[in-house]
C-alpha atoms as a PDB file:
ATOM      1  CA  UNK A   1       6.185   9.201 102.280  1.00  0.00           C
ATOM      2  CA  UNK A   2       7.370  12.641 103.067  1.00  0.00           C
ATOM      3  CA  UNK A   3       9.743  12.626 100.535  1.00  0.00           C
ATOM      4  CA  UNK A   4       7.392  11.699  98.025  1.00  0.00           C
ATOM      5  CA  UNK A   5       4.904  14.477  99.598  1.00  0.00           C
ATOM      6  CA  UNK A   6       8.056  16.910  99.533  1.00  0.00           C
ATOM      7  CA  UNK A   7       8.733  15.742  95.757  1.00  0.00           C
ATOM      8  CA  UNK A   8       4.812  16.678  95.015  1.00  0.00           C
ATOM      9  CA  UNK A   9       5.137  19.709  96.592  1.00  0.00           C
ATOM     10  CA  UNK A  10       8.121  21.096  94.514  1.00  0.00           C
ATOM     11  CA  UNK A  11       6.414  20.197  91.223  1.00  0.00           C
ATOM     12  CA  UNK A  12       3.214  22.602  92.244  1.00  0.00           C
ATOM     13  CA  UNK A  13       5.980  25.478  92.863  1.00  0.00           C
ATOM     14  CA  UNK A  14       7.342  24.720  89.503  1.00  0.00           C
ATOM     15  CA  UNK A  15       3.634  25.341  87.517  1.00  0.00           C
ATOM     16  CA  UNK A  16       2.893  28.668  86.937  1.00  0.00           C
ATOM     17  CA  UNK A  17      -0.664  29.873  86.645  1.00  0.00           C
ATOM     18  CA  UNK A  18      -0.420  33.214  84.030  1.00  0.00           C
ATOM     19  CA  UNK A  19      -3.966  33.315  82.562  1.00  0.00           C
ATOM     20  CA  UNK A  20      -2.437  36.216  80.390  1.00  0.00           C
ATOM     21  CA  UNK A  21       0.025  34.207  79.216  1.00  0.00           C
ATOM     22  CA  UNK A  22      -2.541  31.390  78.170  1.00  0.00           C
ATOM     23  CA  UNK A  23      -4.391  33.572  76.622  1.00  0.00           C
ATOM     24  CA  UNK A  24      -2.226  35.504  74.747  1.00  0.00           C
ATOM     25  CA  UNK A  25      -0.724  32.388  73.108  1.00  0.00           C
ATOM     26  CA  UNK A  26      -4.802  31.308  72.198  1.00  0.00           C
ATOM     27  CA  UNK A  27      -5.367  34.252  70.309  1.00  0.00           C
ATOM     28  CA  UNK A  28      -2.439  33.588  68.652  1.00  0.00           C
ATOM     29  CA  UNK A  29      -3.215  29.815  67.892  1.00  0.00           C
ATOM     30  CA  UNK A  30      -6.877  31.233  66.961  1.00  0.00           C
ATOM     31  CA  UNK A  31      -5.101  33.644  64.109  1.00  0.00           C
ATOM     32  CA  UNK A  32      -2.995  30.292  62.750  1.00  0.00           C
ATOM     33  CA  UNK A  33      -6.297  28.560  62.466  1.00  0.00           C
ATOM     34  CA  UNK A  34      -8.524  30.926  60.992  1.00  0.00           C
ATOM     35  CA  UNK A  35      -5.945  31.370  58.214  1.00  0.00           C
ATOM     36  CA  UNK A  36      -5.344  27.579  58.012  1.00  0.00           C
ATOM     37  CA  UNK A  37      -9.071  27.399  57.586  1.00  0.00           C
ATOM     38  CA  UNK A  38      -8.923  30.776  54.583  1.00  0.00           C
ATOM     39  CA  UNK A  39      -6.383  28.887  52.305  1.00  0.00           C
ATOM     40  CA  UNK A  40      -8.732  26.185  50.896  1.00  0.00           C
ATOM     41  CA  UNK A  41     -10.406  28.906  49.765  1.00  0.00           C
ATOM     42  CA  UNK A  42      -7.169  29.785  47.354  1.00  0.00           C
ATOM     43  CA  UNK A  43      -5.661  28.408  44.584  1.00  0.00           C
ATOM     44  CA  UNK A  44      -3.078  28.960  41.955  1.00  0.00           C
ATOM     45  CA  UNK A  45      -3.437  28.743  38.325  1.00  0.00           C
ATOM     46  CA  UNK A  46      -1.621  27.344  34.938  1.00  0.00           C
ATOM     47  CA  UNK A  47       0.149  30.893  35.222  1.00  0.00           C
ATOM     48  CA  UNK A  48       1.388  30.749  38.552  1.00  0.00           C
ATOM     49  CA  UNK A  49      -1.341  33.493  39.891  1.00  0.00           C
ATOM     50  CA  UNK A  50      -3.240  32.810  43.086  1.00  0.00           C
ATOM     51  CA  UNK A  51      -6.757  33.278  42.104  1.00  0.00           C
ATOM     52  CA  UNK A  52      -9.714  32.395  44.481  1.00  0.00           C
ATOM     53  CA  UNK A  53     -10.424  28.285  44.596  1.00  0.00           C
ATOM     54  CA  UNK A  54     -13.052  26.961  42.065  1.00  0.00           C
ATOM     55  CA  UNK A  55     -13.179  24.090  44.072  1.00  0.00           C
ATOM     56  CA  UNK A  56     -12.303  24.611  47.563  1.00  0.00           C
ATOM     57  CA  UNK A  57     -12.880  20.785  49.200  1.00  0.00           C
ATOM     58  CA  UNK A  58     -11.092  18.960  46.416  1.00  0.00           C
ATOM     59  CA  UNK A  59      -7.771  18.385  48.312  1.00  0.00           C
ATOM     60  CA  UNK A  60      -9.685  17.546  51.347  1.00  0.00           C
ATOM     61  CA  UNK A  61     -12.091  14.894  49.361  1.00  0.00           C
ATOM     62  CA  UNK A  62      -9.231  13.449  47.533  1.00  0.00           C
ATOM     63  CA  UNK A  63      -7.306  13.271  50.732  1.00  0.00           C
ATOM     64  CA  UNK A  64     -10.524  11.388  52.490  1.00  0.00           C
ATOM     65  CA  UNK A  65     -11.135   9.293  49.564  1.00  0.00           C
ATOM     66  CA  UNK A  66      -7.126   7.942  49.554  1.00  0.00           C
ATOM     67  CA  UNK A  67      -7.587   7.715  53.313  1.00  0.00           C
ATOM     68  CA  UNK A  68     -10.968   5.513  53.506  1.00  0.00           C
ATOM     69  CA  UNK A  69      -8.760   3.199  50.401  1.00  0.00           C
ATOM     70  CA  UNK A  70      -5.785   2.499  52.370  1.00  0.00           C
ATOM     71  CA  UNK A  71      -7.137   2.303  56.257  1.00  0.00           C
ATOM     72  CA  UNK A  72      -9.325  -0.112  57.372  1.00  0.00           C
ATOM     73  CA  UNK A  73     -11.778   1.496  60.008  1.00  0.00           C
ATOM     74  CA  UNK A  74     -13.697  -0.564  62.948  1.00  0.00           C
ATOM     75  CA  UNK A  75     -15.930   2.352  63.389  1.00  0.00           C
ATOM     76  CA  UNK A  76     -18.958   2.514  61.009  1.00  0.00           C
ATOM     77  CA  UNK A  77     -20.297   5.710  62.168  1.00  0.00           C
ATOM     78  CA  UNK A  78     -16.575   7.001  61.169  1.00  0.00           C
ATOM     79  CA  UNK A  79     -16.666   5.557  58.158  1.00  0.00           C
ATOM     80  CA  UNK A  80     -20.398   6.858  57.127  1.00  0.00           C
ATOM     81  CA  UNK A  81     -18.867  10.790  57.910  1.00  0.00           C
ATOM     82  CA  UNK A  82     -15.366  10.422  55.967  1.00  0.00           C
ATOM     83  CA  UNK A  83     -17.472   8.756  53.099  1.00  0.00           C
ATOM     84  CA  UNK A  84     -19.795  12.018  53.271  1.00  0.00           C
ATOM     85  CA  UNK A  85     -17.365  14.126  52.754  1.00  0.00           C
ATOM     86  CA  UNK A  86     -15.449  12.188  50.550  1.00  0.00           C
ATOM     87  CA  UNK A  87     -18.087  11.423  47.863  1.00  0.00           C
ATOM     88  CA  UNK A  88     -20.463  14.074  47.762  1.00  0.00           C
ATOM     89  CA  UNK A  89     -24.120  13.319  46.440  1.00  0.00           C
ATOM     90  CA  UNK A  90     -25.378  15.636  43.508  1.00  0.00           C
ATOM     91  CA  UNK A  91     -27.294  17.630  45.471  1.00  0.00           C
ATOM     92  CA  UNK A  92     -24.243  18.287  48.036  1.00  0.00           C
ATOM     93  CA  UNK A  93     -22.059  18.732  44.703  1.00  0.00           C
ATOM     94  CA  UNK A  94     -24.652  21.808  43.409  1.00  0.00           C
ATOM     95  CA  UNK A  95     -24.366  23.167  47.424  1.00  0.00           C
ATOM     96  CA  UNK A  96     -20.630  23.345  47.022  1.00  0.00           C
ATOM     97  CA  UNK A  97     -21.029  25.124  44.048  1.00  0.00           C
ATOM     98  CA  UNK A  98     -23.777  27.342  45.379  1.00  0.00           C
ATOM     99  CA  UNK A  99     -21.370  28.054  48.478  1.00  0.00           C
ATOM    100  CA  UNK A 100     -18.170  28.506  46.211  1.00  0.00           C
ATOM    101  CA  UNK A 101     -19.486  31.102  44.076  1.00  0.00           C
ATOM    102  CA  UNK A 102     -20.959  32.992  46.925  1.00  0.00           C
ATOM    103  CA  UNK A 103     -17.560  32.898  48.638  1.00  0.00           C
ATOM    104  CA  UNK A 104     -16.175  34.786  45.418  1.00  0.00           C
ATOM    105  CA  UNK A 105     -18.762  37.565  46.087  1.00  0.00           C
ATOM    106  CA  UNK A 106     -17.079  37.683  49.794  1.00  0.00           C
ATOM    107  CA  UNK A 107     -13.551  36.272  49.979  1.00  0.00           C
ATOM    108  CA  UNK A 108     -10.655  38.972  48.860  1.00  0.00           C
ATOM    109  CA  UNK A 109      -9.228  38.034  45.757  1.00  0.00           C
ATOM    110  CA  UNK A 110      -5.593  38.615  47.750  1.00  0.00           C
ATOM    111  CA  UNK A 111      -5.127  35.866  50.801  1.00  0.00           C
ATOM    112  CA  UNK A 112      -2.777  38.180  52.462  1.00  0.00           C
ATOM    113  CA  UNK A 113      -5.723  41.039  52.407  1.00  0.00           C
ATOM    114  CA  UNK A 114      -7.714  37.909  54.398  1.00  0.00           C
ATOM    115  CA  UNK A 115      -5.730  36.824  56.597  1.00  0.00           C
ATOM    116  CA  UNK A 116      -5.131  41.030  57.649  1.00  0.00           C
ATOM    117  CA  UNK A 117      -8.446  41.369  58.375  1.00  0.00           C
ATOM    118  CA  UNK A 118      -8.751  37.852  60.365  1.00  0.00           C
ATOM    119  CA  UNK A 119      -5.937  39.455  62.705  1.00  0.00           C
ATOM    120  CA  UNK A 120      -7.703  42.867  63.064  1.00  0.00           C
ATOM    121  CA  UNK A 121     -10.538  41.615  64.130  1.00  0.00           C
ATOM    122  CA  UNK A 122      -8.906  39.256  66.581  1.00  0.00           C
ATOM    123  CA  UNK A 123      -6.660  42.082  68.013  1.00  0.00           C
ATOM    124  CA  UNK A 124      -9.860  43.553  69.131  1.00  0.00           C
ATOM    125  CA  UNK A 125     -10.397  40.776  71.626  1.00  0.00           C
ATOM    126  CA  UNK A 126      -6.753  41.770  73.095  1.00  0.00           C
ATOM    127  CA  UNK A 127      -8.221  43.005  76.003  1.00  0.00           C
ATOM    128  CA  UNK A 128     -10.217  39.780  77.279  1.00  0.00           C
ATOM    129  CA  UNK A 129      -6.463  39.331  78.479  1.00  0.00           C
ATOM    130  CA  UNK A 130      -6.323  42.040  81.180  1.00  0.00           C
ATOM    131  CA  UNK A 131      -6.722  41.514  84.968  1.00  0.00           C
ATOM    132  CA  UNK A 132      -9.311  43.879  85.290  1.00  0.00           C
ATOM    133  CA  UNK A 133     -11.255  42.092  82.512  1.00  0.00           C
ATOM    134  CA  UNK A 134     -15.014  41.122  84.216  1.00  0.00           C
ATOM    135  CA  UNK A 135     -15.534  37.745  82.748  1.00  0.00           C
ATOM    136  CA  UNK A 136     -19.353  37.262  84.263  1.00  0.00           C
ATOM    137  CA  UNK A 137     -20.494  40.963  83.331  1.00  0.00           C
ATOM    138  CA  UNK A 138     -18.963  41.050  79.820  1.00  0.00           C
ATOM    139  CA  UNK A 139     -19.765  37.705  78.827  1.00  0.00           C
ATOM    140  CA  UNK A 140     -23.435  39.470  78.441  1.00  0.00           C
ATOM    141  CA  UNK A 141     -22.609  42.211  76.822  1.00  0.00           C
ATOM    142  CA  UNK A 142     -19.848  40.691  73.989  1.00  0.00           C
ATOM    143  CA  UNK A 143     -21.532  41.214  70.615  1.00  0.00           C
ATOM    144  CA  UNK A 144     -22.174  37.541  69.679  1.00  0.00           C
ATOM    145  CA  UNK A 145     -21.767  36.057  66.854  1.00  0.00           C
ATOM    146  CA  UNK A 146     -24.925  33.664  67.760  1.00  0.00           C
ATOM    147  CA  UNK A 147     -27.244  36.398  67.836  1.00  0.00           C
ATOM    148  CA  UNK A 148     -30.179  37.335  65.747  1.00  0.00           C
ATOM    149  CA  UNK A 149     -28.975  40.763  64.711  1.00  0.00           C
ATOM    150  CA  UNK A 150     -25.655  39.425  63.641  1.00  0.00           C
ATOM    151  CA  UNK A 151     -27.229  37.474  61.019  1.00  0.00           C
ATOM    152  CA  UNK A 152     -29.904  40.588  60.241  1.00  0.00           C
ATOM    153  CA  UNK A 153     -27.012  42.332  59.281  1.00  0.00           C
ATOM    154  CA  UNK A 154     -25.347  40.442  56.670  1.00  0.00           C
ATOM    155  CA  UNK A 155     -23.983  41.574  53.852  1.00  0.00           C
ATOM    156  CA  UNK A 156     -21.505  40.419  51.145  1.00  0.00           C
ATOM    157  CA  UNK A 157     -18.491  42.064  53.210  1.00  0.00           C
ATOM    158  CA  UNK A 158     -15.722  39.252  53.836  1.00  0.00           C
ATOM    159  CA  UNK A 159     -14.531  41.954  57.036  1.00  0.00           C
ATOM    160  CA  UNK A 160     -18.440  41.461  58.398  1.00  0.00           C
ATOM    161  CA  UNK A 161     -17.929  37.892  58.492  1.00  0.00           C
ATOM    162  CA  UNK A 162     -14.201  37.690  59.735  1.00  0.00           C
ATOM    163  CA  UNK A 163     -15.849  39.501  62.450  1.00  0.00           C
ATOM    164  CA  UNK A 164     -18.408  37.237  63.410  1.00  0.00           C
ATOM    165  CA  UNK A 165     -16.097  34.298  63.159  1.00  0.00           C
ATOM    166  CA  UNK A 166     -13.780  36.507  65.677  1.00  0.00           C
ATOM    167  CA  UNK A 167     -16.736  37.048  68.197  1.00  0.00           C
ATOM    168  CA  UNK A 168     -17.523  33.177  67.693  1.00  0.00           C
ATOM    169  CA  UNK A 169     -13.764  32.285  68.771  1.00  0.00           C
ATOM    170  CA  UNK A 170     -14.064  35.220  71.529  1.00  0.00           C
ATOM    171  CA  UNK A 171     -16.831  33.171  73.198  1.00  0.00           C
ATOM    172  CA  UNK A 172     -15.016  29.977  72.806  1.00  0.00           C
ATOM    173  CA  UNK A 173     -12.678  31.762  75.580  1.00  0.00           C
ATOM    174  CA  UNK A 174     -14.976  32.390  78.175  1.00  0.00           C
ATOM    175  CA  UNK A 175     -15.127  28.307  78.420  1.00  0.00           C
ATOM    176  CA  UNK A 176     -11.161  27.954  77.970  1.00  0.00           C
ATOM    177  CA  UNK A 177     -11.435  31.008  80.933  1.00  0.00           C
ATOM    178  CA  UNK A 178     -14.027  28.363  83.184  1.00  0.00           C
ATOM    179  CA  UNK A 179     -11.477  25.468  82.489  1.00  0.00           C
ATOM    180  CA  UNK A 180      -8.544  27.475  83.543  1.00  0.00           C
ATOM    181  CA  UNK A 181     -10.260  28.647  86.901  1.00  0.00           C
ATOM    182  CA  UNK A 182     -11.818  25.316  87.360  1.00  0.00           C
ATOM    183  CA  UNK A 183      -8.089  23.737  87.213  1.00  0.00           C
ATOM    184  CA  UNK A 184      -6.408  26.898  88.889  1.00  0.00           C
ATOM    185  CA  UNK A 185      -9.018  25.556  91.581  1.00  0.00           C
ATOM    186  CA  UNK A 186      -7.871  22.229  91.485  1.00  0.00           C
ATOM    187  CA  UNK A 187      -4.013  23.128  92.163  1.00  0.00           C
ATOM    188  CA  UNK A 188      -4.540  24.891  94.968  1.00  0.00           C
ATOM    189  CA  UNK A 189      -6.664  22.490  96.426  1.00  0.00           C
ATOM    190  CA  UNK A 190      -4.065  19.716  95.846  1.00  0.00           C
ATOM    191  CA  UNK A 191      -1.521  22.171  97.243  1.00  0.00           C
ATOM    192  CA  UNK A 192      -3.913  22.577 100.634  1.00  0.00           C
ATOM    193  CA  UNK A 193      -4.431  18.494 100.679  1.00  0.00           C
ATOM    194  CA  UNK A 194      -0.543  18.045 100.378  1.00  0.00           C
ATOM    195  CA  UNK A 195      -0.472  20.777 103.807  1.00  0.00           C
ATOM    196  CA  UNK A 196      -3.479  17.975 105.164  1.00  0.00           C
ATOM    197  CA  UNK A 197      -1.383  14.874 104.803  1.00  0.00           C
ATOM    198  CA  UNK A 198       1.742  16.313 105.926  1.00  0.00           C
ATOM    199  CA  UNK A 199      -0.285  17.811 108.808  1.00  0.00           C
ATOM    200  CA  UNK A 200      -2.235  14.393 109.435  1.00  0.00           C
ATOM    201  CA  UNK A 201       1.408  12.844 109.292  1.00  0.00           C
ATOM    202  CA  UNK A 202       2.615  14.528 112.472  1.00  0.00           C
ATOM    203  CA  UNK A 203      -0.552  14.366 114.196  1.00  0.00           C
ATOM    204  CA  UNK A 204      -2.224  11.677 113.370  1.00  0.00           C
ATOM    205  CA  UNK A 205      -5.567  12.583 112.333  1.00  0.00           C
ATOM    206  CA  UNK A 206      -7.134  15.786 110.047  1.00  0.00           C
ATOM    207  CA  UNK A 207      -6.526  19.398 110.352  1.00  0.00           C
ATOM    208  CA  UNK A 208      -9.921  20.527 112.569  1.00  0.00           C
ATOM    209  CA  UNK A 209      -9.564  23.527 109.954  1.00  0.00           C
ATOM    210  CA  UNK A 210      -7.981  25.420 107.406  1.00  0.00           C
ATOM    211  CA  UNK A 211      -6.349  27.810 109.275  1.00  0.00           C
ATOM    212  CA  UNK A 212      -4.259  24.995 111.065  1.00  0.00           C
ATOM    213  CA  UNK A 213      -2.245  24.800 107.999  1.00  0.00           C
ATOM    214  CA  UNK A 214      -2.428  28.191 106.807  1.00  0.00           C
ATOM    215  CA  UNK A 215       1.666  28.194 107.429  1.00  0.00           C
ATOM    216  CA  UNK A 216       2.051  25.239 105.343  1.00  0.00           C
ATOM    217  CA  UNK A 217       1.021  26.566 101.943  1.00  0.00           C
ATOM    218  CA  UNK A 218       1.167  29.875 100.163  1.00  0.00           C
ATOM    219  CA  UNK A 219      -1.771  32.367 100.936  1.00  0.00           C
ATOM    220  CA  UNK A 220      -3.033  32.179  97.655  1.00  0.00           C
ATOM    221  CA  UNK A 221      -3.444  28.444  97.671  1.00  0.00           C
ATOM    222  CA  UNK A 222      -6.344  28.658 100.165  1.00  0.00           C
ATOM    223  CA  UNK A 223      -8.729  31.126  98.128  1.00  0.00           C
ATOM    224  CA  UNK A 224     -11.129  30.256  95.496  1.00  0.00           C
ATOM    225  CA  UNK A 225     -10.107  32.342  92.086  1.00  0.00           C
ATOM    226  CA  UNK A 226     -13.570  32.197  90.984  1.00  0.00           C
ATOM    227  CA  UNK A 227     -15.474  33.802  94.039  1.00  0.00           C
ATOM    228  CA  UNK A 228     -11.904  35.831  95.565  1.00  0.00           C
ATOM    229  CA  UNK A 229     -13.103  34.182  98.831  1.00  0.00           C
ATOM    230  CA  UNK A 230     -11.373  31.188 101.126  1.00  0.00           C
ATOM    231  CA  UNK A 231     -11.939  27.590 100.019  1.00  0.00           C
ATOM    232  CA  UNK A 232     -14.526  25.999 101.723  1.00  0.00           C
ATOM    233  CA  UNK A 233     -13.294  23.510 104.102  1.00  0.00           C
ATOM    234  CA  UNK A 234     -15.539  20.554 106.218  1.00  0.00           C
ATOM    235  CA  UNK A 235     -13.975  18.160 108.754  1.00  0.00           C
ATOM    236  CA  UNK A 236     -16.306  15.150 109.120  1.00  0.00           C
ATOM    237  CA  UNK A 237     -13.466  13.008 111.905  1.00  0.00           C
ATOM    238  CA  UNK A 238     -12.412  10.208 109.605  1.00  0.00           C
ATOM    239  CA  UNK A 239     -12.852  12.563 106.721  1.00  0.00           C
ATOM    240  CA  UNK A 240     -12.870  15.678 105.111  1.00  0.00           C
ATOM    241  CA  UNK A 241     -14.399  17.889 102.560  1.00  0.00           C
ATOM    242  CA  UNK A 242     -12.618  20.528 100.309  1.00  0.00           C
ATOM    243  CA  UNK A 243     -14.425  22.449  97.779  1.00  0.00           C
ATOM    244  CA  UNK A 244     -14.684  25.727  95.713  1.00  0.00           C
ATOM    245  CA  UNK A 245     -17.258  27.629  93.781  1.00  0.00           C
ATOM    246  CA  UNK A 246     -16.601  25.344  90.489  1.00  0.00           C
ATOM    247  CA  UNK A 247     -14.617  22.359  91.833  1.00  0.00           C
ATOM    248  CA  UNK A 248     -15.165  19.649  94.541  1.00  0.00           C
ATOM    249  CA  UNK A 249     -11.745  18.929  95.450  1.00  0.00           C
ATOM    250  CA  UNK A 250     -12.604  16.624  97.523  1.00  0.00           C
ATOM    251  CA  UNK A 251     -15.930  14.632  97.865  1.00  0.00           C
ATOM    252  CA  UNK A 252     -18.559  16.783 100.447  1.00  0.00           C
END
């Protein structure tokens, strides 16, 4: 047991919790698929020129279409959605169009002058990555992309609506940020319930509190990264109870 405990222990050491880091590399994975998402929107002609798409979801309809021929799917609600999208009605045929030639009004006629803009405006969310960055005071005051007034504002500008797309994927972050504290929370906790065991190990029964095992894990491990204050802690004798601001480590 303890060298299973001591093997446990050595793999939390090992992860390393660099929100930065994460981040960083998001943004960066955010960029690839915003100009994944811009290349439909492209095509290149008889001549070899890249010209803006006439028909932007052909390669993904035909690719659908082969897909539903060849695979046989259990799932009929599956089926019904690639089917949708695979063999569009008239009226979703005249939409496409509708949306297509409205995209020509918007889109740059160069892909590179896109996919420029796409990383400008994600640059400006650079500094959601600092340590001084308040993630419950500026999630109120980030210029949303869900707001009325973004949508009052529109205009046939392709940079107005890389930017709205960039504040959407901003505020996809502040849940990525939850799930990071939220599992942050979760390591140390398992870090502080490895210190339990080992303690209940040598004596027998539970830790009476927290700061009977404060030795046996690093300081960090015993504070809550949402609230900056200790992990709550509850001995109930057979039992105990180790929770945080987001995460119940351990049932109350």
């Amino acid at each position: 047991m303890d060298e299973q405990l001591n093997m446990l222990e050595k793999t939390f050491q090992d992860i390393k919790n660099n929100w930065n880091s994460i981040y960083i590399k998001t943004l960066e994975y955010d960029k690839m698929v915003a100009k994944t998402d811009i290349a439909m929107y492209y095509e290149i002609n008889a001549k070899g020129r890249i010209r803006l798409s006439r028909d932007p979801w052909a390669q993904l309809r035909s690719n659908f279409s082969e897909f539903l021929q060849d695979t046989e799917i259990d799932n009929s609600k599956t089926t019904a959605t690639l089917e949708y999208i695979a063999y569009p009605s008239y009226l979703q045929k005249k939409l496409i169009k509708g949306e297509t030639i409205l995209r020509w009004f918007i889109m740059p006629s160069d892909p590179e002058k896109a996919a420029s803009i796409l990383d400008t405006c994600l640059d400006n969310y650079d500094f959601m990555a600092e340590p001084d960055f308040d993630w419950k005071k500026q999630q109120q005051e980030l210029d949303s992309a869900n707001r009325w007034s973004n949508f009052n504002r529109f205009r046939f500008d392709y940079k107005h609506y890389a930017k709205r797309n960039a504040d959407k994927w901003a505020e996809s972050n502040y849940r990525l940020h939850d799930l990071y504290l939220r599992t942050l929370t979760m390591r140390r906790g398992s870090r502080i319930l490895l210190a339990t065991k080992q303690y209940y190990n040598q004596h027998g029964d539970w830790p009476p509190n927290l700061d009977s095992i404060k030795s046996d894990a690093p300081v960090e491990a015993f504070i809550d990264p949402v609230t900056g204050n200790p992990l709550q802690c509850e001995n109930h004798g057979e039992r105990f109870s180790l929770y945080g601001e987001m995460a119940n480590i351990w049932p109350k």
